[in-house]
N, C-alpha and C. Protein backbone atom coordinates (compact mmCIF):
# COMPACT_ATOMS: atom_id res chain seq x y z
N UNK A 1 15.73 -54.03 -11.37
CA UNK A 1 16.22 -53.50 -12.63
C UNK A 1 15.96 -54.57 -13.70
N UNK A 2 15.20 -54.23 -14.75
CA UNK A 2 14.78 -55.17 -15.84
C UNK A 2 15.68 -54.93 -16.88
N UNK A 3 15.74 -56.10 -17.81
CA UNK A 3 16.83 -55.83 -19.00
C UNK A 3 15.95 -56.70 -20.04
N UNK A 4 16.32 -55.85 -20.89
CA UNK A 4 15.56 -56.48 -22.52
C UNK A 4 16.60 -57.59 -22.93
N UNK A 5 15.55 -58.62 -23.98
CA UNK A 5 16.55 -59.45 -24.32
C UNK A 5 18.25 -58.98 -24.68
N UNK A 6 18.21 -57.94 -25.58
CA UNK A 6 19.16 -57.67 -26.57
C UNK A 6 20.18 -57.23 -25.68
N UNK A 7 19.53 -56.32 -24.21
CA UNK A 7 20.84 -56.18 -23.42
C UNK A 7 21.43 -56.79 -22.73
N UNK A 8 20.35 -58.28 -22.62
CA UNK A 8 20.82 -59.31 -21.81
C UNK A 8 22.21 -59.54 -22.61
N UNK A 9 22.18 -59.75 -23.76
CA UNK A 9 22.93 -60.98 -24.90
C UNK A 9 24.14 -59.94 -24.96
N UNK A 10 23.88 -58.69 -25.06
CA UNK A 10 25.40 -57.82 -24.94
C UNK A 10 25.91 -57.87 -24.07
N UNK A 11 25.58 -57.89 -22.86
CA UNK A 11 26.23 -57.90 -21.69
C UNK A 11 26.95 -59.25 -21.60
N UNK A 12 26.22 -59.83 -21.74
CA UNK A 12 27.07 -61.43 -21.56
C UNK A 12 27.66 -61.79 -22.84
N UNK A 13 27.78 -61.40 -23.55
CA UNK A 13 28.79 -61.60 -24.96
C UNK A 13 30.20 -60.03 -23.79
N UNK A 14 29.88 -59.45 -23.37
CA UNK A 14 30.63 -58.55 -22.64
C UNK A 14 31.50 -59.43 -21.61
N UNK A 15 30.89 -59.99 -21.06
CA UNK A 15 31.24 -60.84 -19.82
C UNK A 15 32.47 -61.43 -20.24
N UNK A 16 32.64 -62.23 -21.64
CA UNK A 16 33.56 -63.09 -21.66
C UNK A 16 34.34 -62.57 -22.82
N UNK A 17 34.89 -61.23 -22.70
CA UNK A 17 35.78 -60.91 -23.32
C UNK A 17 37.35 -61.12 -23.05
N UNK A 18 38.31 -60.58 -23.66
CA UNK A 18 39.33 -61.30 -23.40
C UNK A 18 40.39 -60.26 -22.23
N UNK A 19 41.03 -60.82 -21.52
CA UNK A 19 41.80 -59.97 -20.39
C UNK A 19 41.90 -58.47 -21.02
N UNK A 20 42.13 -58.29 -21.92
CA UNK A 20 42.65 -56.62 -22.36
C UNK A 20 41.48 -55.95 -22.19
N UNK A 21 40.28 -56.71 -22.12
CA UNK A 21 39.34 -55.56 -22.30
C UNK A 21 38.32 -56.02 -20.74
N UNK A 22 38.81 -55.83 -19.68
CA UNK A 22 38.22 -56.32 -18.34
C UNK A 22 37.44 -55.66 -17.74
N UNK A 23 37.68 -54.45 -17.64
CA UNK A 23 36.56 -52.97 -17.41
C UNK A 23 35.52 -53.08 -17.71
N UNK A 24 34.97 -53.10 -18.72
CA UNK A 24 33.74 -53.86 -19.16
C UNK A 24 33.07 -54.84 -19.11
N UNK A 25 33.51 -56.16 -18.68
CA UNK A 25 33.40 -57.36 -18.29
C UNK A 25 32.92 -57.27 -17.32
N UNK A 26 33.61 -56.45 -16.32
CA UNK A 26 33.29 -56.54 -14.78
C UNK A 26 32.01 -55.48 -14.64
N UNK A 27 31.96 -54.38 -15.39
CA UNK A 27 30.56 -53.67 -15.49
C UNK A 27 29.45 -54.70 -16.16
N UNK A 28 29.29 -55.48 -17.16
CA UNK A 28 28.38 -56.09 -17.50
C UNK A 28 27.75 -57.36 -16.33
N UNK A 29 29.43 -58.01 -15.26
CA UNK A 29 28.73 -58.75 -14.74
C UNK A 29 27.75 -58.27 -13.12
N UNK A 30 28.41 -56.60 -12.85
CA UNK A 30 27.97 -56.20 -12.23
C UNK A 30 26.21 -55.85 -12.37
N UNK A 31 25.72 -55.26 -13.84
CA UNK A 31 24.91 -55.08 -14.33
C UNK A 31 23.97 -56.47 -14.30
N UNK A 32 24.46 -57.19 -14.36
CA UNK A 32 23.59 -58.91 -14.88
C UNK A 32 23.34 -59.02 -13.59
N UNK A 33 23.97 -59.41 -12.10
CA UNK A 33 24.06 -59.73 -10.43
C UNK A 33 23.13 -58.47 -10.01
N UNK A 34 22.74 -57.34 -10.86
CA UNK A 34 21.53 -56.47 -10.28
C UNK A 34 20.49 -56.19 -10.88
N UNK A 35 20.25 -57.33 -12.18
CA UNK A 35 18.90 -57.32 -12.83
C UNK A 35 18.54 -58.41 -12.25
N UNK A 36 16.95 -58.34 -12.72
CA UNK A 36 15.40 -59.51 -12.50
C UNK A 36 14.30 -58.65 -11.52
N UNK A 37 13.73 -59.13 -11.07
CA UNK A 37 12.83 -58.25 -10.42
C UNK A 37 12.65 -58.00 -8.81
N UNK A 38 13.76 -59.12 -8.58
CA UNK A 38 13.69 -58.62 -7.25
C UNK A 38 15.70 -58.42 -7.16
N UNK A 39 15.68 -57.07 -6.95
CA UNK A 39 16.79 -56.34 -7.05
C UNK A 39 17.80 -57.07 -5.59
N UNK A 40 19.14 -57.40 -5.37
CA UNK A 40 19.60 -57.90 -4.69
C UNK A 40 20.55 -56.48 -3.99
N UNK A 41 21.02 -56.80 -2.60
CA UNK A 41 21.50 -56.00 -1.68
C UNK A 41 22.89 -55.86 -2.71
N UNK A 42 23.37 -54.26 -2.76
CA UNK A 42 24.36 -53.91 -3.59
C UNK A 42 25.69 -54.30 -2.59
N UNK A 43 25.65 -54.46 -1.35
CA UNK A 43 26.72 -54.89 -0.63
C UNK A 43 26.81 -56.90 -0.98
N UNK A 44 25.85 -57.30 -1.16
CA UNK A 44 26.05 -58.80 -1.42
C UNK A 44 26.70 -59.09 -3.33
N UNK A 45 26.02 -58.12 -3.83
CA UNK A 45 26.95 -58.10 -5.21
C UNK A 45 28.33 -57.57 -5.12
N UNK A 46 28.05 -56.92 -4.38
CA UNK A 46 29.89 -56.19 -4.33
C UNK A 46 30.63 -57.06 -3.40
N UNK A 47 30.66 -57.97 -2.55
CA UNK A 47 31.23 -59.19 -2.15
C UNK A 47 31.18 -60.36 -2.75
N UNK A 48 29.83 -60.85 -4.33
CA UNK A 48 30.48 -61.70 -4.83
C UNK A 48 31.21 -61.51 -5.88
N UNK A 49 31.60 -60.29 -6.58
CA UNK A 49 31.82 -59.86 -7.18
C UNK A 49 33.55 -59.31 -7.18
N UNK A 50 33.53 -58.85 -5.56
CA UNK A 50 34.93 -58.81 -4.96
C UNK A 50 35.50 -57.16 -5.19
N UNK A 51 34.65 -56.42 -5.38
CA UNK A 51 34.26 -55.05 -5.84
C UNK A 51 33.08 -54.03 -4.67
N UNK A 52 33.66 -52.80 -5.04
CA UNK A 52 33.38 -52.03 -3.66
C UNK A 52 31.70 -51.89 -3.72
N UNK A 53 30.91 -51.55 -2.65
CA UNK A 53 30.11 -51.01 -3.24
C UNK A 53 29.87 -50.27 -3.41
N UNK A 54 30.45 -48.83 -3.45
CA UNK A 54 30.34 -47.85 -4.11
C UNK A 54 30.59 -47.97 -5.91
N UNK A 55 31.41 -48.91 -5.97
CA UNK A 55 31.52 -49.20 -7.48
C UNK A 55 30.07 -49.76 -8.12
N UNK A 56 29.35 -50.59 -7.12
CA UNK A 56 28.32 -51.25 -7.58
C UNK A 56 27.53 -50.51 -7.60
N UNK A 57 27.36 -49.13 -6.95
CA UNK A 57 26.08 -48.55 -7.14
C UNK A 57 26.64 -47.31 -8.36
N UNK A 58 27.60 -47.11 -8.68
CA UNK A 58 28.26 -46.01 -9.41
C UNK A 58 27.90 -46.75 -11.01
N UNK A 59 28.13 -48.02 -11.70
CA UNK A 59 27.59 -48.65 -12.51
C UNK A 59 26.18 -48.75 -12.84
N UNK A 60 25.76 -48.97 -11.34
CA UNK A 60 23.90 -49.33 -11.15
C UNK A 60 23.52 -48.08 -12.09
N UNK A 61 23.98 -47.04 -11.22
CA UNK A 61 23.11 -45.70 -11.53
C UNK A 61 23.47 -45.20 -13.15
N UNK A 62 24.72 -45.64 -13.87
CA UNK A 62 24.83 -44.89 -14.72
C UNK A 62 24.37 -46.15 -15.70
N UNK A 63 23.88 -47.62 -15.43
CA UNK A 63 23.36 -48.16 -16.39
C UNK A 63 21.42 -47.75 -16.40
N UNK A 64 21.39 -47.20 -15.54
CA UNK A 64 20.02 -47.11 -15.40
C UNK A 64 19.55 -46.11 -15.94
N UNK A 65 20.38 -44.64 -15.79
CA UNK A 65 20.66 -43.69 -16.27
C UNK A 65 20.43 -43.84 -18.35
N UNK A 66 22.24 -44.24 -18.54
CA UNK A 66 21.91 -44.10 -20.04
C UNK A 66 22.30 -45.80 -20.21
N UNK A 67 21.56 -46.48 -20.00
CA UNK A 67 21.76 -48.05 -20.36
C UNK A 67 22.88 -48.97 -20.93
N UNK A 68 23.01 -49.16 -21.81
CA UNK A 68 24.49 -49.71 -22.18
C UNK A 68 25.67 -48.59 -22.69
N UNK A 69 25.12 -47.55 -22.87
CA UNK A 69 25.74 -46.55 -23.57
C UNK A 69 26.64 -45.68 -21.69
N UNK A 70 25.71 -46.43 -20.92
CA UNK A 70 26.68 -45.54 -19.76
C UNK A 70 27.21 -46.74 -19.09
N UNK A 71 27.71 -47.83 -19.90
CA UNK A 71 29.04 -48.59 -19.33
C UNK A 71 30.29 -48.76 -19.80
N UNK A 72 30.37 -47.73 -21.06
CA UNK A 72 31.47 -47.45 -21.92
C UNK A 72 31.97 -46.37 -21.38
N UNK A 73 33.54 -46.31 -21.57
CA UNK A 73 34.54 -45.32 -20.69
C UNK A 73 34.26 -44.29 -21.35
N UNK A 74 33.94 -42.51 -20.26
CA UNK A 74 33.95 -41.86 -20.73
C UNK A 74 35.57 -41.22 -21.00
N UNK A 75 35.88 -40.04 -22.15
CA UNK A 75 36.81 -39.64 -22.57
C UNK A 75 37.78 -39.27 -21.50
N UNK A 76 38.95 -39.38 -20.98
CA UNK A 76 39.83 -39.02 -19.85
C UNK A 76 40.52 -37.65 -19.65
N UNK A 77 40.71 -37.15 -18.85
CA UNK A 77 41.18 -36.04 -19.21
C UNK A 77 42.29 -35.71 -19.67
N UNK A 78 42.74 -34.55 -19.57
CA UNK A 78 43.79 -34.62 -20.08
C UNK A 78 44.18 -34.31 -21.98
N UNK A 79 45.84 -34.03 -22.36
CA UNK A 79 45.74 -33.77 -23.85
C UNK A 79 45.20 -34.73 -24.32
N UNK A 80 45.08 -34.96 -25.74
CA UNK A 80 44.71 -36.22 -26.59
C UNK A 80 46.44 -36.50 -26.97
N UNK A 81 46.28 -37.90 -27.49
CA UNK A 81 47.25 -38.13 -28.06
C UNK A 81 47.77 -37.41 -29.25
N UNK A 82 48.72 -36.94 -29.38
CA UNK A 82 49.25 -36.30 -30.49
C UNK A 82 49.94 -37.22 -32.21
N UNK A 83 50.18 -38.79 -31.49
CA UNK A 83 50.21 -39.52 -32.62
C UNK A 83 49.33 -40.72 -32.91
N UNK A 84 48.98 -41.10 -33.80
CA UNK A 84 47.72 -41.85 -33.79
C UNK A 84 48.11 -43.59 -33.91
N UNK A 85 47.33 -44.42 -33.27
CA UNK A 85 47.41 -45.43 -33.12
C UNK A 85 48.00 -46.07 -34.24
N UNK A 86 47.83 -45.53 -35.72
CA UNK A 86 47.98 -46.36 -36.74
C UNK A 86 49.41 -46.26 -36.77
N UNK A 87 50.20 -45.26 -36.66
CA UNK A 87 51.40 -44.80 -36.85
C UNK A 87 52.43 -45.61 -35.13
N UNK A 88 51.93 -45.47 -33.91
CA UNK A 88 52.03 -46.39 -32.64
C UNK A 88 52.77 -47.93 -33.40
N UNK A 89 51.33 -48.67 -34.17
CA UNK A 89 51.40 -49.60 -34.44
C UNK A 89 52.56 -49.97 -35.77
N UNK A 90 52.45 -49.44 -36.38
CA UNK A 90 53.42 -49.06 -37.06
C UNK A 90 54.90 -49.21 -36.96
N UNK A 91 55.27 -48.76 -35.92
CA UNK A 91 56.67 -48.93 -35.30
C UNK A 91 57.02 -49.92 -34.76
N UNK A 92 56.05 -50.26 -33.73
CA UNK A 92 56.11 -51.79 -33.52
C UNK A 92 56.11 -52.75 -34.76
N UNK A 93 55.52 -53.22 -35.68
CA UNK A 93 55.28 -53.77 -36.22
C UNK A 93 57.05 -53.88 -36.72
N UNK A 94 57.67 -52.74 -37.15
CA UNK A 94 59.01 -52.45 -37.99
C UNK A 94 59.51 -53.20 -36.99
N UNK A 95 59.17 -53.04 -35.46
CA UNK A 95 60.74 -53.44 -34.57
C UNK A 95 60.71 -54.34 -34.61
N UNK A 96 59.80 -55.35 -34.63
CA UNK A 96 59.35 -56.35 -34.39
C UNK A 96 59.95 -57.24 -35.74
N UNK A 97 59.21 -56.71 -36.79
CA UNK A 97 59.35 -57.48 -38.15
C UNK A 97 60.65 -57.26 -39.03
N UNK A 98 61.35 -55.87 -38.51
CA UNK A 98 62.53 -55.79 -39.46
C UNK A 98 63.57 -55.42 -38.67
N UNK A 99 65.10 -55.85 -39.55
CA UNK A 99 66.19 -55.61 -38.99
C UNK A 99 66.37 -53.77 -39.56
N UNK A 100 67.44 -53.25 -38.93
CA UNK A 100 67.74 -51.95 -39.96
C UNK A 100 69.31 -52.45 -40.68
N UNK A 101 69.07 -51.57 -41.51
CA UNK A 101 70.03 -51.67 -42.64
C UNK A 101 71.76 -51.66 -41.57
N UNK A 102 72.76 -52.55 -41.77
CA UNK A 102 74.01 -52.28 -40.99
C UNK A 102 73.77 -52.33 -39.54
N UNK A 103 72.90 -53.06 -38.97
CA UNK A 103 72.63 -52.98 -37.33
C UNK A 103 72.13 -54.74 -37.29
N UNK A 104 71.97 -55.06 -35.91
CA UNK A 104 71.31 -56.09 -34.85
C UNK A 104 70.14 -56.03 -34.74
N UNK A 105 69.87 -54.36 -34.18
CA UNK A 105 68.62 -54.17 -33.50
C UNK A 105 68.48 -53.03 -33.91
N UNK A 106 66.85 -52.11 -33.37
CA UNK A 106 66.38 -50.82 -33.65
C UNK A 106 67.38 -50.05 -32.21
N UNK A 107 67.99 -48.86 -32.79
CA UNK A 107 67.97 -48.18 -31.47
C UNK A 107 67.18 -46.99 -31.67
N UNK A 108 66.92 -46.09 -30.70
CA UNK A 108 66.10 -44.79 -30.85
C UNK A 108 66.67 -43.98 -31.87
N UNK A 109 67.55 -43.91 -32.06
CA UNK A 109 68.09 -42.83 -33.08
C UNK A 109 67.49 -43.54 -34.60
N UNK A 110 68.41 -44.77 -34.79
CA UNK A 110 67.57 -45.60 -36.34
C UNK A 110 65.95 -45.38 -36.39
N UNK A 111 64.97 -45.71 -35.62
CA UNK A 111 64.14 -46.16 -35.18
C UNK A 111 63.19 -44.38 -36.06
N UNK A 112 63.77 -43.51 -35.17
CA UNK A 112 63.10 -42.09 -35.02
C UNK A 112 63.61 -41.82 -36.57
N UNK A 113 64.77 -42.41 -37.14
CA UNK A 113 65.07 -41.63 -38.86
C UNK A 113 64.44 -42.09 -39.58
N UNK A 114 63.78 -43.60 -38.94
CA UNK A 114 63.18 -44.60 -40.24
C UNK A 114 61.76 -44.21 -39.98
N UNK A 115 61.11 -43.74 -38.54
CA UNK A 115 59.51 -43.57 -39.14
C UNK A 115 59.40 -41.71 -39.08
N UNK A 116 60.33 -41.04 -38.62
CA UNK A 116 60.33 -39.78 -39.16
C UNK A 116 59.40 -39.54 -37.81
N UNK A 117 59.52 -40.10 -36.80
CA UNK A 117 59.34 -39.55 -35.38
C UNK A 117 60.60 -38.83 -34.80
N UNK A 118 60.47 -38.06 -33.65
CA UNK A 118 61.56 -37.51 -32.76
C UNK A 118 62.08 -38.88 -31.94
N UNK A 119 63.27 -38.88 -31.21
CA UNK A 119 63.95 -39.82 -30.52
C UNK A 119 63.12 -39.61 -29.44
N UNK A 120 62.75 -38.84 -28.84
CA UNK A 120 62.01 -39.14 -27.43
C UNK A 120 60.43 -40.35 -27.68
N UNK A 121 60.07 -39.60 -28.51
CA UNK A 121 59.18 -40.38 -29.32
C UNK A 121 58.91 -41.83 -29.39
N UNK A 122 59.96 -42.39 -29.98
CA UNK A 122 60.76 -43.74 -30.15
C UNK A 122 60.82 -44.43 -28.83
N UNK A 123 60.64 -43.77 -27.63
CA UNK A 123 61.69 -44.38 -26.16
C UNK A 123 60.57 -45.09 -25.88
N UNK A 124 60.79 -46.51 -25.34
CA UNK A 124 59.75 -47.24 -24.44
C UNK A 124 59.55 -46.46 -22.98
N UNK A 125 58.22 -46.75 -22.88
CA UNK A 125 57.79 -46.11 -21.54
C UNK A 125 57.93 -47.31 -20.73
């Protein structure tokens, strides 16, 4: 499996991303341990790697397939979220950064009147 410069340099700018984003990391270094020209046994990458090989060939095929564009997560199933990240962040940010008016702390009830969410809404998972 051959790789052009440019996908070399993404992948390994991939490699050393930061813990939150590891899924990808571990596809790019899987991708890098099965390029050059003489292709290596997918059971010896998937032992240094510490990863199945069915994972290693499930990557192989879908980087080979649609190239960097098939090591990005496809959409999950399931509803979509119904509130959007900006508004997520949002709340945090309040619990975090502000007291409420006559209180200590946020509880679900304050919490759900001040961003005009429902109380279930509000609840940590």
């Amino acid at each position: 499996m051959l790789l052009s410069d440019d996908e070399r340099l993404v992948l390994e700018r991939w490699t050393r991303r930061a813990t939150s984003a590891q899924a990808p990391a571990v596809r790019a270094r899987l991708v890098l341990a099965c390029a050059g020209p003489e292709v290596p046994a997918v059971v010896a990458v998937a032992r240094d790697l510490r990863v199945a090989a069915d994972t290693v060939r499930k990557w192989r095929r879908r980087f080979l397939a649609e190239r960097l564009d098939g090591l990005v997560d496809e959409p999950r199933p399931g509803r979509p979220p119904t509130i959007s990240v900006e508004r997520v962040e949002a709340v945090v940010v309040t619990t975090l950064e502000q007291l409420p008016k006559n209180a200590t702390h946020w509880s679900r009830t304050s919490m759900a009147q001040h961003s005009g969410l429902s109380k279930p809404t509000t609840e940590p998972k």
